[in-house]
Protein backbone atom coordinates (compact mmCIF):
# COMPACT_ATOMS: atom_id res chain seq x y z
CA UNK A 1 6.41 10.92 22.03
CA UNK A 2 4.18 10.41 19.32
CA UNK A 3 1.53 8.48 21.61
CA UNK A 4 1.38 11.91 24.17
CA UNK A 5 1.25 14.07 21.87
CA UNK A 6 -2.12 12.03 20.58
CA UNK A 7 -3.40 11.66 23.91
CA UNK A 8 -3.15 16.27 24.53
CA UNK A 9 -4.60 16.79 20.89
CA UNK A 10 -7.14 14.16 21.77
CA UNK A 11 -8.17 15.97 25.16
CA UNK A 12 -7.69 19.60 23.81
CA UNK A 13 -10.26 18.33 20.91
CA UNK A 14 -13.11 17.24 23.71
CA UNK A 15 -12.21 20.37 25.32
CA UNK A 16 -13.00 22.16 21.90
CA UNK A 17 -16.38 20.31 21.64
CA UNK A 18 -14.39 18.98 18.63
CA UNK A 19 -15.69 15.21 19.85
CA UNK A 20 -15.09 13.89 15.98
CA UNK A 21 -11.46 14.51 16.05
CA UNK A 22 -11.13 13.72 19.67
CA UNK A 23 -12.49 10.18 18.89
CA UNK A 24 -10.15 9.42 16.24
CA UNK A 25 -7.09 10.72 18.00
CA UNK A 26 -7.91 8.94 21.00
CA UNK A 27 -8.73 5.66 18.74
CA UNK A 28 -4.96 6.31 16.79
CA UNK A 29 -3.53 6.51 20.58
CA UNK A 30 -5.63 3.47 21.58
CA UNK A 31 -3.62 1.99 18.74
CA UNK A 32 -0.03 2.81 20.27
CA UNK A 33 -1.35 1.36 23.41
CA UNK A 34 -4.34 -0.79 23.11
CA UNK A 35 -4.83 -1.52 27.20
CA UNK A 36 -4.62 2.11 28.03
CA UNK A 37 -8.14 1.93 30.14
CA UNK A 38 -7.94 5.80 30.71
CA UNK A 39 -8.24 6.46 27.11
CA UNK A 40 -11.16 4.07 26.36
CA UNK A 41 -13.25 5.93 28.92
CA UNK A 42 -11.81 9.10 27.48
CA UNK A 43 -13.56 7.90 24.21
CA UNK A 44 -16.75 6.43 25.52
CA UNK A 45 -17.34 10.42 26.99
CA UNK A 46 -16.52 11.45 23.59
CA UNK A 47 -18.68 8.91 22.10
CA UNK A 48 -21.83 9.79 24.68
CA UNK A 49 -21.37 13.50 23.48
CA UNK A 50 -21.99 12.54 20.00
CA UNK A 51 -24.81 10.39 20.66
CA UNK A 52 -23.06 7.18 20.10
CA UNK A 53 -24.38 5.19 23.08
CA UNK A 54 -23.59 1.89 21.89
CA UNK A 55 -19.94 2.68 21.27
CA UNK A 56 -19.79 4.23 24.02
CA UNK A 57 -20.97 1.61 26.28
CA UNK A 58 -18.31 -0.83 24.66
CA UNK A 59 -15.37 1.63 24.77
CA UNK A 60 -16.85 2.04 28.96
CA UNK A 61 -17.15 -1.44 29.05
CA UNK A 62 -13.25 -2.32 28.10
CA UNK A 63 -12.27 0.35 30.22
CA UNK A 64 -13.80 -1.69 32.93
CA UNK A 65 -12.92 -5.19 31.95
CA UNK A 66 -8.84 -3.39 31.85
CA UNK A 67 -9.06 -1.89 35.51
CA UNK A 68 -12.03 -3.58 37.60
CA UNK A 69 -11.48 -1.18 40.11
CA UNK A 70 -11.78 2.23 38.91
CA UNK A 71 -14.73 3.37 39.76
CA UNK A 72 -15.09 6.36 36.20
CA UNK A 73 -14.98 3.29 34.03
CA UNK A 74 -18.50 2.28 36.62
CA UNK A 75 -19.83 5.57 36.22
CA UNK A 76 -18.86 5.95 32.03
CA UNK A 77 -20.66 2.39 31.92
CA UNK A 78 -23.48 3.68 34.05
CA UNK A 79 -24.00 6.53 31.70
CA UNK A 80 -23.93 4.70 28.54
CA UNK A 81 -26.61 2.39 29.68
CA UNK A 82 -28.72 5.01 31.13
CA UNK A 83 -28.41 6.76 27.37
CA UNK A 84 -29.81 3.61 25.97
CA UNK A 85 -32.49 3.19 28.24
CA UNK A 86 -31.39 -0.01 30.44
CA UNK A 87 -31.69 1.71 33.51
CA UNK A 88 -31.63 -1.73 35.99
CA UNK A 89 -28.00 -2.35 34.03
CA UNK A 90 -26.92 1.38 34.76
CA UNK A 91 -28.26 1.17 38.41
CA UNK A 92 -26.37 -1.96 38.98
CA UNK A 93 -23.23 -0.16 37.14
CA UNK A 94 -23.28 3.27 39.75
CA UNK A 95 -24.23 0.86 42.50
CA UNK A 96 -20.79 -1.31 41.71
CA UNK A 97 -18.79 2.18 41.45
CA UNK A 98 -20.23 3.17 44.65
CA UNK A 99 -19.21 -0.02 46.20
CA UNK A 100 -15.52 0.59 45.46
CA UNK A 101 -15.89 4.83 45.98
CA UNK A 102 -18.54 5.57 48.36
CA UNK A 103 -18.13 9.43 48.70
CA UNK A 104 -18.32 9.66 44.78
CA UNK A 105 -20.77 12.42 43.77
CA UNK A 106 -20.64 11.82 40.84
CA UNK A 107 -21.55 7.94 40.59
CA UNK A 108 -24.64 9.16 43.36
CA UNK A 109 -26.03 11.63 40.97
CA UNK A 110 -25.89 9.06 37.97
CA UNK A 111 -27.18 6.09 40.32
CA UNK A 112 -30.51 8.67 41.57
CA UNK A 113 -30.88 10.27 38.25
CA UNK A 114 -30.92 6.39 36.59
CA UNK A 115 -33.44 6.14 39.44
CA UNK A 116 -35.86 8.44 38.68
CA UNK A 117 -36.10 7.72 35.14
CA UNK A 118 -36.38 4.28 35.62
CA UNK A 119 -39.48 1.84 35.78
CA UNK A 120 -38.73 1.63 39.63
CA UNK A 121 -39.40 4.85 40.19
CA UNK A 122 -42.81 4.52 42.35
CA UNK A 123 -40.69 2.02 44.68
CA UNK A 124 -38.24 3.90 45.37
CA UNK A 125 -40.55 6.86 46.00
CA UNK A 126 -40.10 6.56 50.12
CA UNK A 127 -36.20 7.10 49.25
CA UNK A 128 -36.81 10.40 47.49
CA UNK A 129 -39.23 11.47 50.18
CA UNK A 130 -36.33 10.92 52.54
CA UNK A 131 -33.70 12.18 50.40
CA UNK A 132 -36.03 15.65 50.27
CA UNK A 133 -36.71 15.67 54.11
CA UNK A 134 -32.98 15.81 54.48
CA UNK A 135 -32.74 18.53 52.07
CA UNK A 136 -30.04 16.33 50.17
CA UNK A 137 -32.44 17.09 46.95
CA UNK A 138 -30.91 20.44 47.23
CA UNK A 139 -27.37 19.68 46.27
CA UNK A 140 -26.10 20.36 43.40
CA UNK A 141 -24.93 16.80 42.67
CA UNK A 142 -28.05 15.26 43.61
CA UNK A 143 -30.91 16.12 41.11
CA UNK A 144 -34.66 14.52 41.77
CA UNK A 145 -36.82 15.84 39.57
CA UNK A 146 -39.43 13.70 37.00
């Protein structure tokens, strides 16, 4: 009982924009059940919005090494990396959540927008050209801009 009710103060907190207090709730429910991988990538989110990329990347990271195959712990990872500025890490991250959820908007607008930030960018110009030609630069999950 005690753990649930951490885990809806915890996600009525982000929903707030109260990220502080959503961090430690979700770190007290983390403590009630430590391999709860839903809750460490509920924390790295919290963590990104506060500009703790680091913590945020380890929190992803766990999430990850608890359940392999969900692709949001790929996608919080890919974020967290991108924050920091290791884009070839946060490519490879989207790319590996893609792998496992193809039609994933969400991981394809992380894995273009770590793209176009990254030193790659003039080789994978061709690819934008395309992506524009195919008016797939208009969606609103797909943003290519500099």
């Amino acid at each position: 009982m005690l753990f649930l009710e951490k885990v809806r103060q915890s996600n009525i907190a982000c929903q707030n924009g109260d990220f502080a207090t959503a961090v430690q709730l979700y770190t007290d429910a983390l403590l009630l059940d430590p391999t709860n991988h839903i809750l460490y990538s509920n924390r790295s989110a919290a963590r990104l919005k506060q500009g703790q990329f680091l913590l945020a990347l380890q929190d992803a990271t766990k999430a990850r090494e608890l359940c392999p195959n969900w692709p949001k712990a790929n996608f919080r990872q890919g974020v967290a990396l991108q924050c920091l500025g290791r884009y070839a890490e946060a490519l490879a991250a989207f790319s590996a959540g893609l792998a496992q959820d193809p039609n994933s908007k969400q991981l394809l607008s992380g894995l273009i927008e770590a793209s176009v930030k990254s030193p790659l960018r003039s080789a994978l110009e061709p690819t934008f050209e395309q992506l524009k030609n195919m008016n797939l630069d208009q969606s609103p999950f797909v943003v290519i801009s500099v």
